[in-house]
PDB file of N, CA and C in Angstrom:
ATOM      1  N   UNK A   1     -22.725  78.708  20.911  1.00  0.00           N
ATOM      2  CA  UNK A   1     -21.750  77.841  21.528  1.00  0.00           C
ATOM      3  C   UNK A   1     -21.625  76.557  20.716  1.00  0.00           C
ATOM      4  N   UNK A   2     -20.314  76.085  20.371  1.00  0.00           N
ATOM      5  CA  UNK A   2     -20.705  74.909  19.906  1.00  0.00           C
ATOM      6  C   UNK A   2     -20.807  73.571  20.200  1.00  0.00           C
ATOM      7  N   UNK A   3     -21.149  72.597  19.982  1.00  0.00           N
ATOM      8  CA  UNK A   3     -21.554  71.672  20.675  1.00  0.00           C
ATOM      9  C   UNK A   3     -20.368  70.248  20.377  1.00  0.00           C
ATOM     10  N   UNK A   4     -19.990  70.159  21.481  1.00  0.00           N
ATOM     11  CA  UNK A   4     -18.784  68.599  21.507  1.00  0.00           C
ATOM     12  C   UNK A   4     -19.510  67.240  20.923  1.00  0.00           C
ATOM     13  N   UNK A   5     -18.490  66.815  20.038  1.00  0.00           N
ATOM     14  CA  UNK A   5     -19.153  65.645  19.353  1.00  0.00           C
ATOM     15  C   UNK A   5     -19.507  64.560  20.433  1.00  0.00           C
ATOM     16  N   UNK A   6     -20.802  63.868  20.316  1.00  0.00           N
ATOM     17  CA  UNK A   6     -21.290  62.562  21.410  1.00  0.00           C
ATOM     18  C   UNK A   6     -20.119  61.739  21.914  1.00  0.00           C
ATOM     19  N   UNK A   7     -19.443  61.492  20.661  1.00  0.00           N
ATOM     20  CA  UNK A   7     -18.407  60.476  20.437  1.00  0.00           C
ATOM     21  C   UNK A   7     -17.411  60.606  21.488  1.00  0.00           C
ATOM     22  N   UNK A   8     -16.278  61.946  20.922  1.00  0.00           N
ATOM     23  CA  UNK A   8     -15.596  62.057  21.756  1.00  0.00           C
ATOM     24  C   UNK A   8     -15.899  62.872  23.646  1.00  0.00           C
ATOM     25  N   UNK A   9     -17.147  63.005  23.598  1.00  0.00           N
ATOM     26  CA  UNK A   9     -17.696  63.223  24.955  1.00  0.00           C
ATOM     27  C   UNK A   9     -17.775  62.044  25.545  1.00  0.00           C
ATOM     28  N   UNK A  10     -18.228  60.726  25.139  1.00  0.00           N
ATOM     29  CA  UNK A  10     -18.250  59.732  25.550  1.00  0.00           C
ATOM     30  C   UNK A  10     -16.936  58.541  25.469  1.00  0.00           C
ATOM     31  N   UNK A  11     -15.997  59.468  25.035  1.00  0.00           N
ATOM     32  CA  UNK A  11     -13.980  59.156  25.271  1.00  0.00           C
ATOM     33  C   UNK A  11     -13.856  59.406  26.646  1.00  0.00           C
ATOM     34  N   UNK A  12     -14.116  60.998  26.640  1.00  0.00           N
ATOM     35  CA  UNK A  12     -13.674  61.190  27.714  1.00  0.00           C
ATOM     36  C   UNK A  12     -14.000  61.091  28.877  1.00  0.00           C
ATOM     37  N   UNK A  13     -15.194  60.719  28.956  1.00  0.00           N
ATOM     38  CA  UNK A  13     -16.013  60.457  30.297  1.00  0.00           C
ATOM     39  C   UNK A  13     -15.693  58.988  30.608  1.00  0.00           C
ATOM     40  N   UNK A  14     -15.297  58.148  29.182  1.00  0.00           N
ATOM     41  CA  UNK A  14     -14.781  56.867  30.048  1.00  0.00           C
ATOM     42  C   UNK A  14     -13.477  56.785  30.383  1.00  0.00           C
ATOM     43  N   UNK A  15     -12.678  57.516  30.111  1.00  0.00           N
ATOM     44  CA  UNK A  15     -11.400  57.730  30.211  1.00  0.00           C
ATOM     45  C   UNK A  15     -11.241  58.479  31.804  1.00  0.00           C
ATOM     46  N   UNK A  16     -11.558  59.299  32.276  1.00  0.00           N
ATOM     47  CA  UNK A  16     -12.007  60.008  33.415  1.00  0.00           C
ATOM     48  C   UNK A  16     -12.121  59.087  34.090  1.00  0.00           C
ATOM     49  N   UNK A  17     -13.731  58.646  33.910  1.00  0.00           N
ATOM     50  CA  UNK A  17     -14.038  57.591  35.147  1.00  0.00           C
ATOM     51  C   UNK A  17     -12.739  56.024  35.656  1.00  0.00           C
ATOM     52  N   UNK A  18     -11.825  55.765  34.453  1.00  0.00           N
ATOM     53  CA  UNK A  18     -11.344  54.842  34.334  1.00  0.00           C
ATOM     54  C   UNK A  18      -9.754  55.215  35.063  1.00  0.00           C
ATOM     55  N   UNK A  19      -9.568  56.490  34.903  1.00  0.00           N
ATOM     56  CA  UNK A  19      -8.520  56.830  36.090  1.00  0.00           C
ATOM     57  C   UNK A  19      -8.838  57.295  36.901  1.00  0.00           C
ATOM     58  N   UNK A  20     -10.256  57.848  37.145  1.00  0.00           N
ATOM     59  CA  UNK A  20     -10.738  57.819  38.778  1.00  0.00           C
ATOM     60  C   UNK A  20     -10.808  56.466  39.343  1.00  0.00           C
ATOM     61  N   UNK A  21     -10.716  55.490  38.985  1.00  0.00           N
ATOM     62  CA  UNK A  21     -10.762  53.823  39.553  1.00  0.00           C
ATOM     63  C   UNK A  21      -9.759  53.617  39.597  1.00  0.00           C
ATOM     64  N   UNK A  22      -8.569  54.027  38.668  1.00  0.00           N
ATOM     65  CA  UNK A  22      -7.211  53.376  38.762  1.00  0.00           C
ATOM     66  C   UNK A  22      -6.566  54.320  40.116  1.00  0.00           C
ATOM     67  N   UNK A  23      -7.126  55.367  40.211  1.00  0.00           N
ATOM     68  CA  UNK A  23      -6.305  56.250  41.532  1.00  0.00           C
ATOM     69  C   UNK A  23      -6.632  56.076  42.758  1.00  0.00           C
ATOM     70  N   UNK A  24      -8.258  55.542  42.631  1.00  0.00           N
ATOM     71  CA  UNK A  24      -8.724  54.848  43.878  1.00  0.00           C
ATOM     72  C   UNK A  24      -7.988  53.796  44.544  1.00  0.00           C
ATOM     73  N   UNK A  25      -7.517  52.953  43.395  1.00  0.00           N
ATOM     74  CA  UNK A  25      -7.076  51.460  43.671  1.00  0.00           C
ATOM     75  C   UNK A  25      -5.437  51.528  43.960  1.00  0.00           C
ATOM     76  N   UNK A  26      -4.647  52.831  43.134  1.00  0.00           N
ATOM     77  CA  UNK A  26      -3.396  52.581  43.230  1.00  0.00           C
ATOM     78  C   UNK A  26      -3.205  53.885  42.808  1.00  0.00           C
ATOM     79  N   UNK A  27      -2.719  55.127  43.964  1.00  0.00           N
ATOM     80  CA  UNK A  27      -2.046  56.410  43.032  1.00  0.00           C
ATOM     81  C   UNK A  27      -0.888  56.526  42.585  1.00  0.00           C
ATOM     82  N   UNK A  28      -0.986  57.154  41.761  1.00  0.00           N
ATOM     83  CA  UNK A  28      -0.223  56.737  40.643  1.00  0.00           C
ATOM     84  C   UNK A  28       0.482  59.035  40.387  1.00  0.00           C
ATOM     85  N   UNK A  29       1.582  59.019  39.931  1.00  0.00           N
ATOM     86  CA  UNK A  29       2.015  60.666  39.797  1.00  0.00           C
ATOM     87  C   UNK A  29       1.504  60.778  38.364  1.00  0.00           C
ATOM     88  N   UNK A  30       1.613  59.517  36.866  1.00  0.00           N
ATOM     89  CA  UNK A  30       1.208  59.708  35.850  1.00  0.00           C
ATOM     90  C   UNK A  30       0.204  59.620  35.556  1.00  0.00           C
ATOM     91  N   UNK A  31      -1.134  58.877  36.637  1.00  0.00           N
ATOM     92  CA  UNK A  31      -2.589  58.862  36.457  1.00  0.00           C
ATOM     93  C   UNK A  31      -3.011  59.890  36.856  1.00  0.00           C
ATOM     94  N   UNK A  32      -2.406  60.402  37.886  1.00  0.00           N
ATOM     95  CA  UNK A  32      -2.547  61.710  38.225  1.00  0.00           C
ATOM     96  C   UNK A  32      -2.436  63.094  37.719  1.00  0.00           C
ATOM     97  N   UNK A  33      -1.609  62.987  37.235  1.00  0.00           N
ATOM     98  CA  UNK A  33      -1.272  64.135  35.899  1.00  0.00           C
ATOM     99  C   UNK A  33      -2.816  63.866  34.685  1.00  0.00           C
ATOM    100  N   UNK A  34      -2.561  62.489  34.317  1.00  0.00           N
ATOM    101  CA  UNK A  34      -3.350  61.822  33.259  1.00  0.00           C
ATOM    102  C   UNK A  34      -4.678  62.886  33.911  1.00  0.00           C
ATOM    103  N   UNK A  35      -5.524  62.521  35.042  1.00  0.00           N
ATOM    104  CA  UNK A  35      -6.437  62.576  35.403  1.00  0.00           C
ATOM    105  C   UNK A  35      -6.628  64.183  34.946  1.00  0.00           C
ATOM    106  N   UNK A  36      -6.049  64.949  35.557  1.00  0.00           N
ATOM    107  CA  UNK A  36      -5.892  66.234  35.581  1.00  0.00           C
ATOM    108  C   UNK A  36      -5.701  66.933  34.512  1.00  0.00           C
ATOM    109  N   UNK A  37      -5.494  66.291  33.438  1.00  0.00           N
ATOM    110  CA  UNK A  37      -5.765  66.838  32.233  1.00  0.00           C
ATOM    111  C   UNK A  37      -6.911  66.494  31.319  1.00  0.00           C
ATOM    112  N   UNK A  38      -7.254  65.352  31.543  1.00  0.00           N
ATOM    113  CA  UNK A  38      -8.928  64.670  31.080  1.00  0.00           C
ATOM    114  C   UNK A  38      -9.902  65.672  31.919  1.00  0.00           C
ATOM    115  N   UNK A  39      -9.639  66.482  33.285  1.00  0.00           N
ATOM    116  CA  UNK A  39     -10.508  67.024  33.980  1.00  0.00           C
ATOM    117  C   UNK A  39     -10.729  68.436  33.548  1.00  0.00           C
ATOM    118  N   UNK A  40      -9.413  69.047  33.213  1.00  0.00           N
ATOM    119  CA  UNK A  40      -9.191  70.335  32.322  1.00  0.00           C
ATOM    120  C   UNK A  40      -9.714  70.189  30.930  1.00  0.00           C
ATOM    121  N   UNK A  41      -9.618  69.239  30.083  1.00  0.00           N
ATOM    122  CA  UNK A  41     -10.319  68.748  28.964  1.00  0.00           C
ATOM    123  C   UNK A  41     -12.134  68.950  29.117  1.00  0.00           C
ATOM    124  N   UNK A  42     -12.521  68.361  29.772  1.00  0.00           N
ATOM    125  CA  UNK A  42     -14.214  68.054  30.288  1.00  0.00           C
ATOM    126  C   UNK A  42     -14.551  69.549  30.333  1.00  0.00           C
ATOM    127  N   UNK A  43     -13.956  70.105  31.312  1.00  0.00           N
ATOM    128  CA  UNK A  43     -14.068  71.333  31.568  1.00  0.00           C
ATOM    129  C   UNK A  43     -14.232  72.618  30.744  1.00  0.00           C
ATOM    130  N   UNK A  44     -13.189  72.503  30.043  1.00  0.00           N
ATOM    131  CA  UNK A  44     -13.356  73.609  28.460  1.00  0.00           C
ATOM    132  C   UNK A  44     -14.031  72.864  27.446  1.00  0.00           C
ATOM    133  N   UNK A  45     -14.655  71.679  27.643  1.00  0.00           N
ATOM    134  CA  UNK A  45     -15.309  72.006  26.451  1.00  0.00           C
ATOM    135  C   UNK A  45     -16.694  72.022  26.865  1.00  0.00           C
ATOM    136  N   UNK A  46     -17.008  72.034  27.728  1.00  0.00           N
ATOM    137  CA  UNK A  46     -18.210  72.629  28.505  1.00  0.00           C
ATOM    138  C   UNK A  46     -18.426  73.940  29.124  1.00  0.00           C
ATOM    139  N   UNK A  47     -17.426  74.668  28.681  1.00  0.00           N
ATOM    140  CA  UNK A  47     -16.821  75.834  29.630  1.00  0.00           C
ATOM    141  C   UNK A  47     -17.473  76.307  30.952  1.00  0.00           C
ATOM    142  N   UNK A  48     -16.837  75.263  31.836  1.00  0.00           N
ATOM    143  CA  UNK A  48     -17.147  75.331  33.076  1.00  0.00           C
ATOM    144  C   UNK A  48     -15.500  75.571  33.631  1.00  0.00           C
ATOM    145  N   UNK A  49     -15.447  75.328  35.168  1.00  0.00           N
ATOM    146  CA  UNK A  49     -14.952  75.440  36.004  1.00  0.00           C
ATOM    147  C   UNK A  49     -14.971  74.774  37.169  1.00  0.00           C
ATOM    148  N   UNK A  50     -15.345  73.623  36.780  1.00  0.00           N
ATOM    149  CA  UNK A  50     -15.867  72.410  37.796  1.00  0.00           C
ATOM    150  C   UNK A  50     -15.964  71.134  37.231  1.00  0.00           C
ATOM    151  N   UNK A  51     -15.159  69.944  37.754  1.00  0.00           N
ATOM    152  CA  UNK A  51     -15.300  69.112  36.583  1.00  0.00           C
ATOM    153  C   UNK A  51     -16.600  68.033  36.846  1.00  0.00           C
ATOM    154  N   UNK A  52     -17.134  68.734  38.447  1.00  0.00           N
ATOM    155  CA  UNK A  52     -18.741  68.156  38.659  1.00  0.00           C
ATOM    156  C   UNK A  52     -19.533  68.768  37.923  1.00  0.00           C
ATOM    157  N   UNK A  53     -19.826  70.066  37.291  1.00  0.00           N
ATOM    158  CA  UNK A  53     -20.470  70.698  36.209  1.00  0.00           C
ATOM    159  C   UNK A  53     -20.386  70.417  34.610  1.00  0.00           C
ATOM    160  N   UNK A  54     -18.716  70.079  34.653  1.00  0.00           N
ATOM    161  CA  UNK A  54     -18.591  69.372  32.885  1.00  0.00           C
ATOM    162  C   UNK A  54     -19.394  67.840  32.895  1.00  0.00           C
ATOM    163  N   UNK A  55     -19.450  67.096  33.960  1.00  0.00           N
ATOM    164  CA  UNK A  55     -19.475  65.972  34.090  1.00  0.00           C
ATOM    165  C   UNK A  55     -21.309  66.051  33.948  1.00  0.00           C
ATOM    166  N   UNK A  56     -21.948  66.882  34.371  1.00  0.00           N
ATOM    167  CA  UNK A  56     -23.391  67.208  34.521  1.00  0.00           C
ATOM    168  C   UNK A  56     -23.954  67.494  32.908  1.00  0.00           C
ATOM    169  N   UNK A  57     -22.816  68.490  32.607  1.00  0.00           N
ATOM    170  CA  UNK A  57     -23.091  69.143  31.001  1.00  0.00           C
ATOM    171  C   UNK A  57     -22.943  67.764  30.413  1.00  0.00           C
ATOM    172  N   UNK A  58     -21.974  67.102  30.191  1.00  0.00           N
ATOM    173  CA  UNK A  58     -21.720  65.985  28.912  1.00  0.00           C
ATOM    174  C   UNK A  58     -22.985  65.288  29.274  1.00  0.00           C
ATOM    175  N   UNK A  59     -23.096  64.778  30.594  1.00  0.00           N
ATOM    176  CA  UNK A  59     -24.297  63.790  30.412  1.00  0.00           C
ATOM    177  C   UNK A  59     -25.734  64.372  29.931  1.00  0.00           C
ATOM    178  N   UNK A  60     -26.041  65.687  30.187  1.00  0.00           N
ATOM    179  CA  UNK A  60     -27.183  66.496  29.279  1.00  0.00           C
ATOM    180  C   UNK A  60     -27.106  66.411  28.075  1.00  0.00           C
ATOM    181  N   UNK A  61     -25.786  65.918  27.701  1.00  0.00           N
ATOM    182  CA  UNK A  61     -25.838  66.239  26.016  1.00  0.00           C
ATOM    183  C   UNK A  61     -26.102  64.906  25.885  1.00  0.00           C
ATOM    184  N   UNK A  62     -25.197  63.559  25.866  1.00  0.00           N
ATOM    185  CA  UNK A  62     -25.573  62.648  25.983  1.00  0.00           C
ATOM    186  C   UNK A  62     -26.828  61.831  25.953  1.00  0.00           C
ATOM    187  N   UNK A  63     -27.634  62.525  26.970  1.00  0.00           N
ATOM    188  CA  UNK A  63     -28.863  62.290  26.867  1.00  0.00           C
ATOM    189  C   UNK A  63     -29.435  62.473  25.576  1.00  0.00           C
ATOM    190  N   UNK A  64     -29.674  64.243  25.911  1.00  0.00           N
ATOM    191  CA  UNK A  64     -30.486  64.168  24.701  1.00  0.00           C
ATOM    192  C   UNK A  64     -29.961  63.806  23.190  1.00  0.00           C
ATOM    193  N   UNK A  65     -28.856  63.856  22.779  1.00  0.00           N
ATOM    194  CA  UNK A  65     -28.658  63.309  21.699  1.00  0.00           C
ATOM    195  C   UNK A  65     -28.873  61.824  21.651  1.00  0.00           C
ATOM    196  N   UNK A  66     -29.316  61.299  22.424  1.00  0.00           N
ATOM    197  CA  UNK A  66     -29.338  59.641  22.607  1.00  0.00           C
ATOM    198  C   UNK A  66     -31.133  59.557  22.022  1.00  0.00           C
ATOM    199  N   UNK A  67     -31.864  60.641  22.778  1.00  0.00           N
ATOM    200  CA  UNK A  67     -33.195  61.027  22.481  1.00  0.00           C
ATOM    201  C   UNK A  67     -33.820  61.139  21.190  1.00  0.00           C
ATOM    202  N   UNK A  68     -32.529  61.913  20.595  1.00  0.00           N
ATOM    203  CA  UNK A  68     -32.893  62.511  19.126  1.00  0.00           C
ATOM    204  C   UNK A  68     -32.687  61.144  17.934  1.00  0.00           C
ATOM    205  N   UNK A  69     -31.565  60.570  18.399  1.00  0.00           N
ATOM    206  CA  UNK A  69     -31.296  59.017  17.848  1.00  0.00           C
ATOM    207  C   UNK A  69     -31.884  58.105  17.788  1.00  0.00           C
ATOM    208  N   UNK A  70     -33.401  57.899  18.898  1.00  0.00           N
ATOM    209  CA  UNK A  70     -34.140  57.043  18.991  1.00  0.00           C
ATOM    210  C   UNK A  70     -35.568  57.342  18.517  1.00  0.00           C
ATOM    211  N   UNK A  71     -35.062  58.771  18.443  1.00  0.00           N
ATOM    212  CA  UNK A  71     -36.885  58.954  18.181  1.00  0.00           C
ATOM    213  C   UNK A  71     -37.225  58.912  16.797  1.00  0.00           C
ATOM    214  N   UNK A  72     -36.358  58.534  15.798  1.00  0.00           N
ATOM    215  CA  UNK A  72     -36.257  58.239  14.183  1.00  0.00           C
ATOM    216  C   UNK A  72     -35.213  57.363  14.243  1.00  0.00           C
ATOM    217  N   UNK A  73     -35.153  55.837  14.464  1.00  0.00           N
ATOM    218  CA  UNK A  73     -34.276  54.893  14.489  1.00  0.00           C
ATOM    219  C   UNK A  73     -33.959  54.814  13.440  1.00  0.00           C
ATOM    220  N   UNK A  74     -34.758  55.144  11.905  1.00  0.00           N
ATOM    221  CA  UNK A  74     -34.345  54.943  10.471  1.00  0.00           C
ATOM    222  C   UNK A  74     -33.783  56.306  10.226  1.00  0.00           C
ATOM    223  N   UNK A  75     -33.647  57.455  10.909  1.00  0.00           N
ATOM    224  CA  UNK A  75     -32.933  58.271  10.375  1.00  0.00           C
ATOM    225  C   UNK A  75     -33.694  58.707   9.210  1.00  0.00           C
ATOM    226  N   UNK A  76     -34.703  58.546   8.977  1.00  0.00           N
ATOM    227  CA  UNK A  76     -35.504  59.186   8.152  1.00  0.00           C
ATOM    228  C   UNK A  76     -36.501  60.579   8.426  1.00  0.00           C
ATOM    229  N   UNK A  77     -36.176  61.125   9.636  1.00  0.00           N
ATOM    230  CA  UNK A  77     -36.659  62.104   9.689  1.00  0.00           C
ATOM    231  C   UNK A  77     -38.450  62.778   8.999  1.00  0.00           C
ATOM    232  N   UNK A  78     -38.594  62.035   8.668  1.00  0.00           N
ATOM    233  CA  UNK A  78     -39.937  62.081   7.882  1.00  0.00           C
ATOM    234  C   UNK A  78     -39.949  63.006   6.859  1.00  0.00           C
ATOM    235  N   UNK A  79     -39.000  62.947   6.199  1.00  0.00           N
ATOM    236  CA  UNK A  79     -38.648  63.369   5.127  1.00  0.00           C
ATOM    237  C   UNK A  79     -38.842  62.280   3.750  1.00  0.00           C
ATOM    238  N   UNK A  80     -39.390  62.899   2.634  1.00  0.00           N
ATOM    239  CA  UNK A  80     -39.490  61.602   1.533  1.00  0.00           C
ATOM    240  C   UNK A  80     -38.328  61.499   0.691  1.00  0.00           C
ATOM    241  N   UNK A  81     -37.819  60.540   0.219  1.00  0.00           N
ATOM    242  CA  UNK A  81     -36.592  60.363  -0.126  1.00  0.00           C
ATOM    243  C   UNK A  81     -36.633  60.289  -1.969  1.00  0.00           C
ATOM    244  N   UNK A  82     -38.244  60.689  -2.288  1.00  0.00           N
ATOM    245  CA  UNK A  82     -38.585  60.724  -3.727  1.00  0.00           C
ATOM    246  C   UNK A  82     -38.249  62.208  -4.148  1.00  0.00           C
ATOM    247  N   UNK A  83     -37.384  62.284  -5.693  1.00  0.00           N
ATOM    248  CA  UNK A  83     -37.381  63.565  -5.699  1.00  0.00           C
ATOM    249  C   UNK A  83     -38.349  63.880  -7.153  1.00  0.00           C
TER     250      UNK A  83
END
């Protein structure tokens, strides 16, 4: 399976959350649409069927790629850089 870049996982989850606030506050037919396609988005690329399950998946990834980023802050992998 392949795996959604951090980056744009973390587009769309603020993008999501940011018209779930705007629909709370004021519905809207184009936030609405908007919404509904950021939710279909989340969804396939997690290939789920729930956008409480894509929303579960991105933040698993999230995580741990946040994990893998910290646990070699120099990106040096412990690898020697002498050849």
């Amino acid at each position: 399976m392949l795996v959604p870049d951090p980056k744009v996982v973390r587009k769309m989850l603020t993008r999501y959350a940011s018209l779930r606030i705007a629909q709370a506050e004021r519905h809207t037919p184009a936030a609405a649409r908007e919404l509904e396609d950021v939710s279909y988005t989340l969804c396939v690329m997690f290939a789920t069927s729930s956008i409480h399950d894509a929303i579960a998946k991105a933040d698993a990834l999230l995580l741990s790629k946040g994990r893998t980023e910290t646990a070699d802050p120099e990106g040096e992998n412990g690898l020697s850089l002498a050849v």
